[in-house]
Protein backbone atom coordinates (compact mmCIF):
# COMPACT_ATOMS: atom_id res chain seq x y z
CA UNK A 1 -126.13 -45.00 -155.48
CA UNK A 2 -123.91 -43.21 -152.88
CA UNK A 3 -125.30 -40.78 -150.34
CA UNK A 4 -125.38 -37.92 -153.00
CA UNK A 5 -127.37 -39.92 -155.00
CA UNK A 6 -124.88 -40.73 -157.60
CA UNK A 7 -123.83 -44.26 -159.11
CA UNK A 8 -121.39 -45.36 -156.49
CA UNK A 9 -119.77 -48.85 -154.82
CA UNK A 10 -122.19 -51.40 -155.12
CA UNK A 11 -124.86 -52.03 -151.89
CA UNK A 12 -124.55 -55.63 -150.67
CA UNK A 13 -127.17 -56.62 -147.51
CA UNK A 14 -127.22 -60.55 -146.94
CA UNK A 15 -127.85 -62.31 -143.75
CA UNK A 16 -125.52 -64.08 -141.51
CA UNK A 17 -126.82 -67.49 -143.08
CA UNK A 18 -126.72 -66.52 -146.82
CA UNK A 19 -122.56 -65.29 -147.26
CA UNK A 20 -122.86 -67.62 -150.77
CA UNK A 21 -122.08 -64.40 -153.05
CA UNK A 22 -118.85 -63.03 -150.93
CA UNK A 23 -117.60 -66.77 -149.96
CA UNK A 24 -118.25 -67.77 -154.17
CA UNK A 25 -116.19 -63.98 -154.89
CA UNK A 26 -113.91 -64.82 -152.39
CA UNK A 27 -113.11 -68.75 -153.96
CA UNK A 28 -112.68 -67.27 -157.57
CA UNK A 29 -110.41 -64.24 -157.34
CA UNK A 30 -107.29 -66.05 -157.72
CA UNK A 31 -108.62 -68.40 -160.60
CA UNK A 32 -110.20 -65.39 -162.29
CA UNK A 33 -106.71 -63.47 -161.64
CA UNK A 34 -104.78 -65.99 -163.56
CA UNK A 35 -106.69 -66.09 -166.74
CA UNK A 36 -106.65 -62.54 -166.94
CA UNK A 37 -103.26 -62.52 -166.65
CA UNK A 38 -102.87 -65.02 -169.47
CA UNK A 39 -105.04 -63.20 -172.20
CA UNK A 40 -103.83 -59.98 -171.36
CA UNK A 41 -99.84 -60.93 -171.76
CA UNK A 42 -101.75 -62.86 -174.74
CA UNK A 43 -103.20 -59.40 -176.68
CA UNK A 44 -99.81 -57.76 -175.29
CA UNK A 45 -98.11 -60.08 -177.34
CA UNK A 46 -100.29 -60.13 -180.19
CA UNK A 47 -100.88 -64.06 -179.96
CA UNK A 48 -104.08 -65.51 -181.88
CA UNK A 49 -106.57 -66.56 -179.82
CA UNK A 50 -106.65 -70.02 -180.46
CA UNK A 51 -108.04 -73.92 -179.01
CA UNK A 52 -104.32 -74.61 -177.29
CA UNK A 53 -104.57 -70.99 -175.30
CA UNK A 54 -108.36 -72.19 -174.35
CA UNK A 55 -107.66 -75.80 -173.18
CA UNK A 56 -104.58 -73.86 -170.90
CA UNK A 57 -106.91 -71.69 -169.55
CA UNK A 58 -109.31 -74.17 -168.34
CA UNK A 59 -106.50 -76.45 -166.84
CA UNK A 60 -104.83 -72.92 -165.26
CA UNK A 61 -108.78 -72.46 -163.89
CA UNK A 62 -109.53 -75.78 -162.95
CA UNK A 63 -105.71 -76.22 -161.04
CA UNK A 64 -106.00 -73.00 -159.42
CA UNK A 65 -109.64 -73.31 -158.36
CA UNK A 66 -110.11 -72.70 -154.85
CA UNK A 67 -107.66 -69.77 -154.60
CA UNK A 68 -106.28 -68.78 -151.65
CA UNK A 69 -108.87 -66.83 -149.94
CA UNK A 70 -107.97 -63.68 -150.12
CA UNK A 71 -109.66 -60.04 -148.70
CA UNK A 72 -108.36 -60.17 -145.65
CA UNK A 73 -105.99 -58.25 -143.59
CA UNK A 74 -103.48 -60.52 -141.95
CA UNK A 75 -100.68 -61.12 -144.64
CA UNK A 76 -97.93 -62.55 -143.19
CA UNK A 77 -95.95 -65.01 -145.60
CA UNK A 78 -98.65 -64.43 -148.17
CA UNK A 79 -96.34 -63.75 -151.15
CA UNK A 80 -94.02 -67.46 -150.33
CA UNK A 81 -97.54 -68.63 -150.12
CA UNK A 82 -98.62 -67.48 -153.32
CA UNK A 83 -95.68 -68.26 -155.14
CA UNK A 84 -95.66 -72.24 -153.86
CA UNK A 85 -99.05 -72.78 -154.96
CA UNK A 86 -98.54 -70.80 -158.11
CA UNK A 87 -95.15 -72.70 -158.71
CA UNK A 88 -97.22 -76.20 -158.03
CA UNK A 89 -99.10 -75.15 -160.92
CA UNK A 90 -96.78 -74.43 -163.22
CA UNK A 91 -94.96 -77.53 -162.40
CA UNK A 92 -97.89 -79.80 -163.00
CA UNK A 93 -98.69 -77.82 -166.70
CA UNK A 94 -95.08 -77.85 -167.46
CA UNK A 95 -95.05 -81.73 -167.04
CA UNK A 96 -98.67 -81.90 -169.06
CA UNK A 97 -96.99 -80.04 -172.14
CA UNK A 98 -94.37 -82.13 -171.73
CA UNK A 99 -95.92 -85.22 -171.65
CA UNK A 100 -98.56 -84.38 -174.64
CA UNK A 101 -95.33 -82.68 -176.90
CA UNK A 102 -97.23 -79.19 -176.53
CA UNK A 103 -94.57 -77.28 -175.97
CA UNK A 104 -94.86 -76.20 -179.89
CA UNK A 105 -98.42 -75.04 -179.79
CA UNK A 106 -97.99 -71.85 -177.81
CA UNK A 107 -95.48 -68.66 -177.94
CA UNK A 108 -92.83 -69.58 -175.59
CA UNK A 109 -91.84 -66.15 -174.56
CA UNK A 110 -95.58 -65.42 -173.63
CA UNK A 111 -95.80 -68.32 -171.49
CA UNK A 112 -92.76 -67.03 -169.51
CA UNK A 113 -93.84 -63.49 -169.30
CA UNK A 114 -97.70 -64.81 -167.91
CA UNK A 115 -95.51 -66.96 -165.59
CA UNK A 116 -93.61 -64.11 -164.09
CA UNK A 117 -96.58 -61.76 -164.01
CA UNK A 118 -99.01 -63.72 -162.49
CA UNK A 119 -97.89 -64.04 -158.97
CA UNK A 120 -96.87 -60.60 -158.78
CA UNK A 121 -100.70 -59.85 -159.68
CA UNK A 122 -102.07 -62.09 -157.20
CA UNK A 123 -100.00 -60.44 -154.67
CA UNK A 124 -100.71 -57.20 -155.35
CA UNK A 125 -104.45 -58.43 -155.15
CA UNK A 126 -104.32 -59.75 -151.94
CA UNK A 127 -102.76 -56.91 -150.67
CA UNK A 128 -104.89 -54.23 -151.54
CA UNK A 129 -108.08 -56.18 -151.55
CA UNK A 130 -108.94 -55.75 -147.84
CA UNK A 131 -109.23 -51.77 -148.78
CA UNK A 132 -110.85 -51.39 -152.37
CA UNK A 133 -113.45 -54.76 -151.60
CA UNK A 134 -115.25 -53.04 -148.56
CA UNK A 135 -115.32 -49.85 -151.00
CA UNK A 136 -116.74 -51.85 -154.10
CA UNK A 137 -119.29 -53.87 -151.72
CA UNK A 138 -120.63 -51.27 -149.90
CA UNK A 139 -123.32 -52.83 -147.14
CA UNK A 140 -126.77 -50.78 -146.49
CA UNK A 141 -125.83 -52.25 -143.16
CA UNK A 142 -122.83 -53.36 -140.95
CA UNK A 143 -124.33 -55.45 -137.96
CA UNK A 144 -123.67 -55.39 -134.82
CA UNK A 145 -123.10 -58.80 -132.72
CA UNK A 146 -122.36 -59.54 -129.21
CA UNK A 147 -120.07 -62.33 -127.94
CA UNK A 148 -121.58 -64.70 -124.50
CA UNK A 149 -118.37 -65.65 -123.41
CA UNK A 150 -114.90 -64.78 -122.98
CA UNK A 151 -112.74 -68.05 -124.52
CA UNK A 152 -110.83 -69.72 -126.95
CA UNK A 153 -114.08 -69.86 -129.13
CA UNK A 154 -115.55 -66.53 -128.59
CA UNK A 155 -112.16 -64.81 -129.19
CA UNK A 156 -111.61 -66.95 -132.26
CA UNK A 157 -115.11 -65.37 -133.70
CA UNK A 158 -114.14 -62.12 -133.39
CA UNK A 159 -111.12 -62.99 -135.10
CA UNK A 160 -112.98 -64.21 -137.77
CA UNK A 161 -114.46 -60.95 -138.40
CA UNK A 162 -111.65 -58.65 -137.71
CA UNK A 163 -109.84 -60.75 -140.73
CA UNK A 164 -112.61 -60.54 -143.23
CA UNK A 165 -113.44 -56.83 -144.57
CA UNK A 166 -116.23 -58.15 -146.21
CA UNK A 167 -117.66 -60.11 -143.23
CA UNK A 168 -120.60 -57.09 -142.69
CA UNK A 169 -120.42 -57.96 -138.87
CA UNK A 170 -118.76 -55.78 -136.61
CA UNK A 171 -118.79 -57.32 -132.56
CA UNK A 172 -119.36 -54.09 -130.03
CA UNK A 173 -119.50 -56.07 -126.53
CA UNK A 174 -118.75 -59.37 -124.06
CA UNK A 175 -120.92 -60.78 -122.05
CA UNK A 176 -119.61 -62.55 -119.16
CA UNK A 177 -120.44 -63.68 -115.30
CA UNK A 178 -116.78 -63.73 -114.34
CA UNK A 179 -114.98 -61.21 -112.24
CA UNK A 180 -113.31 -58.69 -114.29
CA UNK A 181 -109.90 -59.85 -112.18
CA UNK A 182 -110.38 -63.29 -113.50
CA UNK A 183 -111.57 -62.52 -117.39
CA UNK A 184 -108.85 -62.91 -120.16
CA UNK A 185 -107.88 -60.00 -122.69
CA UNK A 186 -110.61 -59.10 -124.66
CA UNK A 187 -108.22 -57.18 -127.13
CA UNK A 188 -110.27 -54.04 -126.94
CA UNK A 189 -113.78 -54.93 -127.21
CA UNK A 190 -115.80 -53.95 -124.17
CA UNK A 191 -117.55 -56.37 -121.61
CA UNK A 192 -120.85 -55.30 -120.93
CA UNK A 193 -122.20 -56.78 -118.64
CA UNK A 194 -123.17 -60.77 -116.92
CA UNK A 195 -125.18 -62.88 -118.68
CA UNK A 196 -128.90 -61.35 -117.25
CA UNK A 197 -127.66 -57.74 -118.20
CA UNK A 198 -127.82 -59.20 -121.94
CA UNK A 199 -131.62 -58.99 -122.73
CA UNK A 200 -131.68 -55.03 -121.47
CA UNK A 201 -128.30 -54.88 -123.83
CA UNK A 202 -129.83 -56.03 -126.80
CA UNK A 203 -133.41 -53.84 -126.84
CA UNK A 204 -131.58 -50.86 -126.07
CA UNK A 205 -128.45 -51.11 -128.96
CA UNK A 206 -130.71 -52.98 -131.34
CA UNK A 207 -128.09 -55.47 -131.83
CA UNK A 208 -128.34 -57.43 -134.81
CA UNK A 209 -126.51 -60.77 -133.75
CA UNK A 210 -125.44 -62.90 -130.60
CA UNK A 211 -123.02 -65.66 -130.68
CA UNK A 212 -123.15 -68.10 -127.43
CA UNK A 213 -119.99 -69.26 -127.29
CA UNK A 214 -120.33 -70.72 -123.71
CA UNK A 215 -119.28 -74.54 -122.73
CA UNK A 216 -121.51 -77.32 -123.34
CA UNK A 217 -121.02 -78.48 -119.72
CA UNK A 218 -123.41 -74.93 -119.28
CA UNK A 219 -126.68 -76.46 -120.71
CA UNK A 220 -128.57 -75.33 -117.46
CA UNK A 221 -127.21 -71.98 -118.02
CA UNK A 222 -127.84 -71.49 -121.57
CA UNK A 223 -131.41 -72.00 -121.48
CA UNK A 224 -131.87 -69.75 -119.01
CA UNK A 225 -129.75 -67.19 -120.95
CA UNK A 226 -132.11 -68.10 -124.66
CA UNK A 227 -135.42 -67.35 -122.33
CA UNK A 228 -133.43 -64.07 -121.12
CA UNK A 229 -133.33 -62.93 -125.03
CA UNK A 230 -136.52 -64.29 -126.26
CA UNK A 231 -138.21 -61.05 -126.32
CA UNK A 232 -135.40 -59.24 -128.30
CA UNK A 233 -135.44 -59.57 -132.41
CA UNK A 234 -131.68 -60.08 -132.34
CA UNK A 235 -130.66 -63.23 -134.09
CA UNK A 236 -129.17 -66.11 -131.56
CA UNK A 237 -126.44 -68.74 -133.02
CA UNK A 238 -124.63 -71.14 -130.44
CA UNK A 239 -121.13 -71.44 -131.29
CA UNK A 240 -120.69 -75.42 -130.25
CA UNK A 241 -117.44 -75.87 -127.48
CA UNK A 242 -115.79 -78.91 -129.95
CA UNK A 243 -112.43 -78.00 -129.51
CA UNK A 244 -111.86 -80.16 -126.79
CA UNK A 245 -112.40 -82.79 -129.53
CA UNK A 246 -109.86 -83.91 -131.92
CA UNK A 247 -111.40 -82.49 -134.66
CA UNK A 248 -111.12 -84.52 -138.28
CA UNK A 249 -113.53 -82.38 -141.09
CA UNK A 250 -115.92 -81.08 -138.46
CA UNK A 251 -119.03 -79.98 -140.28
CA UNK A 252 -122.57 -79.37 -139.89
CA UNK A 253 -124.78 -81.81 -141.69
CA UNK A 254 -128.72 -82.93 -141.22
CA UNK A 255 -130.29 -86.49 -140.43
CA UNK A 256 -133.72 -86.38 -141.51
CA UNK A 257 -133.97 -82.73 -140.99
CA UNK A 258 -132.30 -83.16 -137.33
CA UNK A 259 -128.87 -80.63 -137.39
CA UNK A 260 -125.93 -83.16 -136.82
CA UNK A 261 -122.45 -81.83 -136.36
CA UNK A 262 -119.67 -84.45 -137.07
CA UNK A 263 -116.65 -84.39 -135.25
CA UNK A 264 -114.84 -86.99 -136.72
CA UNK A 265 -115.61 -87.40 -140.71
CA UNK A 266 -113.83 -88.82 -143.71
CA UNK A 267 -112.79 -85.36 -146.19
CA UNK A 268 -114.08 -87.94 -149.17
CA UNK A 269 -117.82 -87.31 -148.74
CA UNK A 270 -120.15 -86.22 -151.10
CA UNK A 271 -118.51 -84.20 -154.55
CA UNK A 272 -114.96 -84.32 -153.01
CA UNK A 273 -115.14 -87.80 -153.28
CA UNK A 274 -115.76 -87.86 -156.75
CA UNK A 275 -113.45 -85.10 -157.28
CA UNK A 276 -110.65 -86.86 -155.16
CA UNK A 277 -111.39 -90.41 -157.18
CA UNK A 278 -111.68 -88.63 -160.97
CA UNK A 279 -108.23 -87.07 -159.66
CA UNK A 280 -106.10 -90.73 -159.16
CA UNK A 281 -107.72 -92.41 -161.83
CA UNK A 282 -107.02 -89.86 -164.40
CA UNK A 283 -102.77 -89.27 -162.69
CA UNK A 284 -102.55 -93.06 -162.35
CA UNK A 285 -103.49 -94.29 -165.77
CA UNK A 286 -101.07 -91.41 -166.89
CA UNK A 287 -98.05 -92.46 -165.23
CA UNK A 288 -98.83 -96.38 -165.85
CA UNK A 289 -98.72 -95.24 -169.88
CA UNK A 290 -95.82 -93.02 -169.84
CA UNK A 291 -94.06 -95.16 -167.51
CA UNK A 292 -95.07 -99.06 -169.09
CA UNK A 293 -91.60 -99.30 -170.56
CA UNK A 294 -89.70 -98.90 -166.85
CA UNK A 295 -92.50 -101.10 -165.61
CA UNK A 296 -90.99 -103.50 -168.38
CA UNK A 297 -87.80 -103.08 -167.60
CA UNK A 298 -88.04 -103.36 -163.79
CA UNK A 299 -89.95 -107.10 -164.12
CA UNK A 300 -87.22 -108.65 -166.43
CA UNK A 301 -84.85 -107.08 -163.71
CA UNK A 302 -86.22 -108.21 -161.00
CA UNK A 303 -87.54 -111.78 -162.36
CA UNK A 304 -83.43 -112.39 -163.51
CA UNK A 305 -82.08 -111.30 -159.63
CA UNK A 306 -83.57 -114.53 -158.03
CA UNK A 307 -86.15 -116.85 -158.17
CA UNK A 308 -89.39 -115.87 -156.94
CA UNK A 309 -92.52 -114.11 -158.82
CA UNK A 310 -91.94 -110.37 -159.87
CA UNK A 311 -94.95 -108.49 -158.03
CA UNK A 312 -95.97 -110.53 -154.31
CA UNK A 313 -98.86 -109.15 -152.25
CA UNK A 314 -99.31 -107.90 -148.60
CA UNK A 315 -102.21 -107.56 -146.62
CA UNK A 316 -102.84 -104.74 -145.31
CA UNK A 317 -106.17 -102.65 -143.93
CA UNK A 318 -107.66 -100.24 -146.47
CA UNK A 319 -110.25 -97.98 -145.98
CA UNK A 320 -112.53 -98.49 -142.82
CA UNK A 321 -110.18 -100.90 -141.70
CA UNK A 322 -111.22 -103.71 -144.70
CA UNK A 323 -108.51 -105.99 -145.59
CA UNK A 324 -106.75 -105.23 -148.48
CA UNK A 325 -104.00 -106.94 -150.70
CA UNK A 326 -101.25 -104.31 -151.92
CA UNK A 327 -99.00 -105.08 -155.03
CA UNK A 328 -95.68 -104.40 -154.88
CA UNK A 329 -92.14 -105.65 -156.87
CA UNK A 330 -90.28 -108.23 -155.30
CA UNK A 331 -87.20 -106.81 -153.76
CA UNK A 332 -86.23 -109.80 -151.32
CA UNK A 333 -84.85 -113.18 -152.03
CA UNK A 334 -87.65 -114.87 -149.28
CA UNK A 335 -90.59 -112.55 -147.51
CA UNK A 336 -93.04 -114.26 -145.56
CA UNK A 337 -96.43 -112.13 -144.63
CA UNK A 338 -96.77 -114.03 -141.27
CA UNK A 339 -98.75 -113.14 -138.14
CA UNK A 340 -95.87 -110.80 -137.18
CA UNK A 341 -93.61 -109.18 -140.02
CA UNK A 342 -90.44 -108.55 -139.62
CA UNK A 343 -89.34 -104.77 -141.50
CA UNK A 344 -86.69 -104.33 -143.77
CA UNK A 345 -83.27 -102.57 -142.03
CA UNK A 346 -80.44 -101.46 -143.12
CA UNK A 347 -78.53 -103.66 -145.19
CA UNK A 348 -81.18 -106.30 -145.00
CA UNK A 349 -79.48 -109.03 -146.01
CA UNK A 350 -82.81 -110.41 -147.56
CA UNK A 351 -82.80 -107.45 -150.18
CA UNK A 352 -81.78 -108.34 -153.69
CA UNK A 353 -79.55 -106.08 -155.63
CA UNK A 354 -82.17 -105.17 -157.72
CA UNK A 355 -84.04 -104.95 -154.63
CA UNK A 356 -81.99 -102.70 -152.80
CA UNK A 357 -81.88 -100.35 -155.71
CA UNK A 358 -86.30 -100.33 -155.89
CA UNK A 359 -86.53 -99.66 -152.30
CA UNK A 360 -83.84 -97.13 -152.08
CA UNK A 361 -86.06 -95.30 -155.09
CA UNK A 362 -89.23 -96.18 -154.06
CA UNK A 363 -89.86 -98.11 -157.74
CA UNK A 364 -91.09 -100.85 -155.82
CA UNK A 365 -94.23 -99.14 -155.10
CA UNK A 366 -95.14 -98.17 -158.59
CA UNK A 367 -97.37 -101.44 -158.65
CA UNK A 368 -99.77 -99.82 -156.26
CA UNK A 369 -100.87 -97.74 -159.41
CA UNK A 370 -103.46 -100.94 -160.01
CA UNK A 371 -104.25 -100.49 -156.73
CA UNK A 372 -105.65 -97.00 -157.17
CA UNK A 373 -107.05 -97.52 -161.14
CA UNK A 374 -109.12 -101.04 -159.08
CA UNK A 375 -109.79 -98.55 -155.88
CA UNK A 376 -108.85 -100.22 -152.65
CA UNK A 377 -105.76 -97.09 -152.62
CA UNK A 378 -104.94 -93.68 -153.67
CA UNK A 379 -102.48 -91.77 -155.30
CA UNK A 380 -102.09 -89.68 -151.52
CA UNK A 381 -103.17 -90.89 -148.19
CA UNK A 382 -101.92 -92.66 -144.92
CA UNK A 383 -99.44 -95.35 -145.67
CA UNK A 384 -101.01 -98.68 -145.11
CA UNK A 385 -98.80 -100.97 -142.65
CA UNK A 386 -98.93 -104.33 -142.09
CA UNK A 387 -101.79 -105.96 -140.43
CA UNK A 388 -99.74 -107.23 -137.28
CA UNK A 389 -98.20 -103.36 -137.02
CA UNK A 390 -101.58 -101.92 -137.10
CA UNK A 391 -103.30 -104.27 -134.06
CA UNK A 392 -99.93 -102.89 -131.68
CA UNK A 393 -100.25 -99.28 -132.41
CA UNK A 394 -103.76 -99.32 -132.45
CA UNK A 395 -103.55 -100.48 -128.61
CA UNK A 396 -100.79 -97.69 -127.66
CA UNK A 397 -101.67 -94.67 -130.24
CA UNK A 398 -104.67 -92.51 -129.46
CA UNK A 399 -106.52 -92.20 -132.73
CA UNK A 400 -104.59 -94.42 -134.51
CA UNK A 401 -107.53 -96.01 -136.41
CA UNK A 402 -109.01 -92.94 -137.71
CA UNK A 403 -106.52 -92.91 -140.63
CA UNK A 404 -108.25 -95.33 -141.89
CA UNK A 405 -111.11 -93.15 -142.51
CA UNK A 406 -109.60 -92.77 -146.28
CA UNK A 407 -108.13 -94.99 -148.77
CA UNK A 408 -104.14 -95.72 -147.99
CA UNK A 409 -102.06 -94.05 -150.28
CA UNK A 410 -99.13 -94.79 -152.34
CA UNK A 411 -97.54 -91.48 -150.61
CA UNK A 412 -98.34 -89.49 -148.10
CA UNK A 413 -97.65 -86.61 -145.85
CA UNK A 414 -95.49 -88.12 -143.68
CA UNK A 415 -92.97 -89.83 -146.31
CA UNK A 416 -92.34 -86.46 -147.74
CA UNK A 417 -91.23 -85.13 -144.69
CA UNK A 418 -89.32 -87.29 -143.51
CA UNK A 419 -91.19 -90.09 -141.45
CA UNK A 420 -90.54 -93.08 -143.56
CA UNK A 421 -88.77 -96.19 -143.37
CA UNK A 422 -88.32 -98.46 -140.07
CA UNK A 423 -90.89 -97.77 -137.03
CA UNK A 424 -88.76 -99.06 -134.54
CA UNK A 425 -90.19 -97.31 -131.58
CA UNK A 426 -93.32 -95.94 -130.41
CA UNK A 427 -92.10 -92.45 -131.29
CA UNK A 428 -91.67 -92.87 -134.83
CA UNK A 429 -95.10 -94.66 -135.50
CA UNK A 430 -96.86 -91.56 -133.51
CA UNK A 431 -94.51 -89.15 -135.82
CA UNK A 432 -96.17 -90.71 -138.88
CA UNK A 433 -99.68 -90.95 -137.02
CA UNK A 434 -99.49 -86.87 -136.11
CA UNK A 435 -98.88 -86.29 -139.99
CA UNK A 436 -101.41 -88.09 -141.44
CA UNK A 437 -104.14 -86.78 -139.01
CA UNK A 438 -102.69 -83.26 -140.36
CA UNK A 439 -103.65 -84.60 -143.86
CA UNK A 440 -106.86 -85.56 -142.81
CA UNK A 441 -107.82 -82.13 -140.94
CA UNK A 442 -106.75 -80.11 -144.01
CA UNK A 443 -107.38 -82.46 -146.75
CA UNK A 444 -107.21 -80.42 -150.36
CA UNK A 445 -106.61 -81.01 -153.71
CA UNK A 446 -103.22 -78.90 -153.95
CA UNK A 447 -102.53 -80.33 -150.69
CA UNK A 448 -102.47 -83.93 -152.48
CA UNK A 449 -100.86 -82.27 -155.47
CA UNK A 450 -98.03 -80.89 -153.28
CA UNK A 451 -97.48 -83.95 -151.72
CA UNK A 452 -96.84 -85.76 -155.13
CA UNK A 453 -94.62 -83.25 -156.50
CA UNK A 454 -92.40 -83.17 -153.31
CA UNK A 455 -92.63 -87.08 -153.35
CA UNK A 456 -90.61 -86.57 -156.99
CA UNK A 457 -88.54 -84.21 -155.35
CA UNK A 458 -86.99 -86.31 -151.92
CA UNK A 459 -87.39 -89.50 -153.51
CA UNK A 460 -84.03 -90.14 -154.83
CA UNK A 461 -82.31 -88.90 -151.07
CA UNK A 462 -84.49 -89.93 -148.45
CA UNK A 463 -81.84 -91.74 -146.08
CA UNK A 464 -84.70 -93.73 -144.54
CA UNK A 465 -85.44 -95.73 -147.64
CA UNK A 466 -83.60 -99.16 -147.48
């Protein structure tokens, strides 16, 4: 009921800690988005509802699912944005249909018309979202939070809430013992006061929230500061200073009911570990079936260029550092895995014909496949290099280790953007090293399927393969 006492927007009050029902809205608009784009072009087109229509809506759902978030006001390269991950998805049904002979089952001109619409519907959702969701979720009430200290993490708080309509928190005031010569913008917001004004501040504006956002080197201080506010009914959260951490999927956690917060974590815990493993067994075995007679091919090719076995083995270090053997074709008349390994240059003349031709298309990796159906690699991760590689850089790399805290993949971030082929200098190897700890911050599944589909795409003309 609005104020007149009519049926109106809907009332939403939740806590601070409880944000499931907005954050679970917020995860399924896009997913939701697309499958009512593609039975409403469906009806439009007066298509039967049928089992090929269902089975593409789950696999639209399930490729789409998380969405970008959207309901929130800063929009700048949203619709590129949209259209790359919508593109991704087409890209990856198109090649399902094609590989199952589908492309029969379904009205071809619908297809294309859900296609086109569906980005243009997402966009226009994420654009006016920020205005009609604070309308539709009405809150009983907005609450009112103060900020204890002027930073890099206080001010990226209140960003936080300026960006989210639906965040039901609305910060009113600073709180700082600094100068007012020496304090940094506060874009607007007020400071109130030092640190003891804040327990006055809070009984007299009945503030709802505080957010301590002051260093950890200030433990003296912020106990004094949590006695200041005992007496208040506000609600206190300390906003941890980690960001002078490399951070690798920081997250809060509990050990025996003690609050943890890791700073340095694999992304492949818990369900996303399942979900990431379901994900390259299920691609892998694909490709190895569609692909067996190029597999074929490429071992009676490589077995006539010289003597020698077709597949040889490196060792390499897999996940937590382990040992690992990874499979490869043979492209070189002679390769010895000694204590130090010598790369392959250009024009190599240990490369076989055959050889050169596998490198320079990267066929000589499609072995690793077995690697990732037995486990000790993935489809997408950090490139494993060779054992003798990995004791140097580790030495001279700062975090060079840590991307081993996943499962080496047969691509990667780095090889699609360029960073691949001879590490020569120290330079190149900390290229690669800054991408994959990029991968491991942001770790997704349409990260991993973007990564594959631009590994099809640079393959055949990446001048660094040789």
């Amino acid at each position: 009921m609005d104020s007149s006492g009519r049926p109106g927007a809907a009332e939403v009050h939740f806590s601070q800690g409880d944000r499931s029902f907005i954050n679970l809205l917020k995860r399924l608009t896009d997913p939701l988005t697309t499958q009512f784009a593609l039975f409403g072009v469906w009806f439009l087109y007066g298509e039967p509802f049928s089992a090929p229509l269902i089975i593409l809506a789950i696999l639209t759902f399930s490729l789409t699912y998380p969405g970008t978030i959207p309901f929130r006001y800063r929009q700048v390269g949203l619709f590129a944005e949209i259209l790359a991950n919508w593109g991704l998805v087409v890209a990856i049904l198109g090649f399902l249909g094609w590989a199952l002979r589908a492309g029969n089952l379904l009205n071809l001109d619908a297809i294309l018309a859900w296609v086109l619409v569906t980005p243009c519907l997402v966009y226009a959702l994420h654009l006016l979202s920020p205005y009609i969701a604070p309308r539709v979720f009405r809150f009983k009430n907005v609450t009112s939070a103060v900020v204890v200290g002027i930073n890099e993490t206080g001010s990226r708080i209140v960003k936080s809430f300026n960006l989210d309509p639906l965040s039901g928190t609305r910060v009113v005031a600073y709180f700082d013992d600094r100068a007012a010569s020496r304090l940094p913008d506060t874009e607007g917001i007020p400071v109130a006061g030092r640190l003891d004004d804040l327990g006055q501040y809070l009984r007299e504006h009945r503030i709802g929230v505080v957010y301590i956002c002051l260093p950890m080197a200030s433990q003296p201080r912020i106990l004094q500061l949590l006695n200041t506010v005992r007496d208040t009914t506000a609600s206190i959260y300390f906003v941890p200073d980690v960001f002078m951490f490399d951070l690798i999927q920081a997250r809060m956690d509990t050990v025996g009911g003690i609050p943890v917060l890791a700073i340095c974590e694999s992304p492949f815990h818990g369900t996303t570990g399942t979900v990431k493993r379901w994900f390259d067994v299920s691609i892998s075995a694909l490709v190895l079936v569609l692909l067996s007679p190029v597999l074929l091919a490429i071992a009676l090719a490589v077995k006539g260029s010289s003597p020698g076995p077709v597949f040889y083995r490196q060792k390499r270090y897999g996940l937590d550092g382990r040992e690992i053997s990874v499979l490869k074709f043979r492209s070189m008349r002679l390769h010895a895995d000694d204590a130090v390994i010598q790369q392959a240059t250009k024009d190599d003349p240990r490369v076989t014909r055959v050889g050169r031709i596998l490198r320079r298309t990267s066929l000589d990796e499609l072995p690793q496949l077995f690697n990732v159906l037995q486990g000790s690699m993935s489809l997408v991760g950090p490139r494993p290099h060779a054992v003798s590689h990995n004791e140097l850089y580790r030495k001279v790399i700062s975090g060079y280790m840590i991307r081993h805290k996943v499962k080496p993949g047969i691509t990667g971030l780095a090889q699609v953007n360029g960073a691949r082929g001879e590490t020569d200098t120290i330079e190149k190897m900390q290229k690669r090293v800054d991408y994959d700890m990029y991968y491991l911050r942001n770790w997704s599944l349409r990260l991993d399927l973007s990564i594959l589909f631009k590994t099809v795409l640079v393959v055949f003309r990446d001048p660094n393969a040789y």
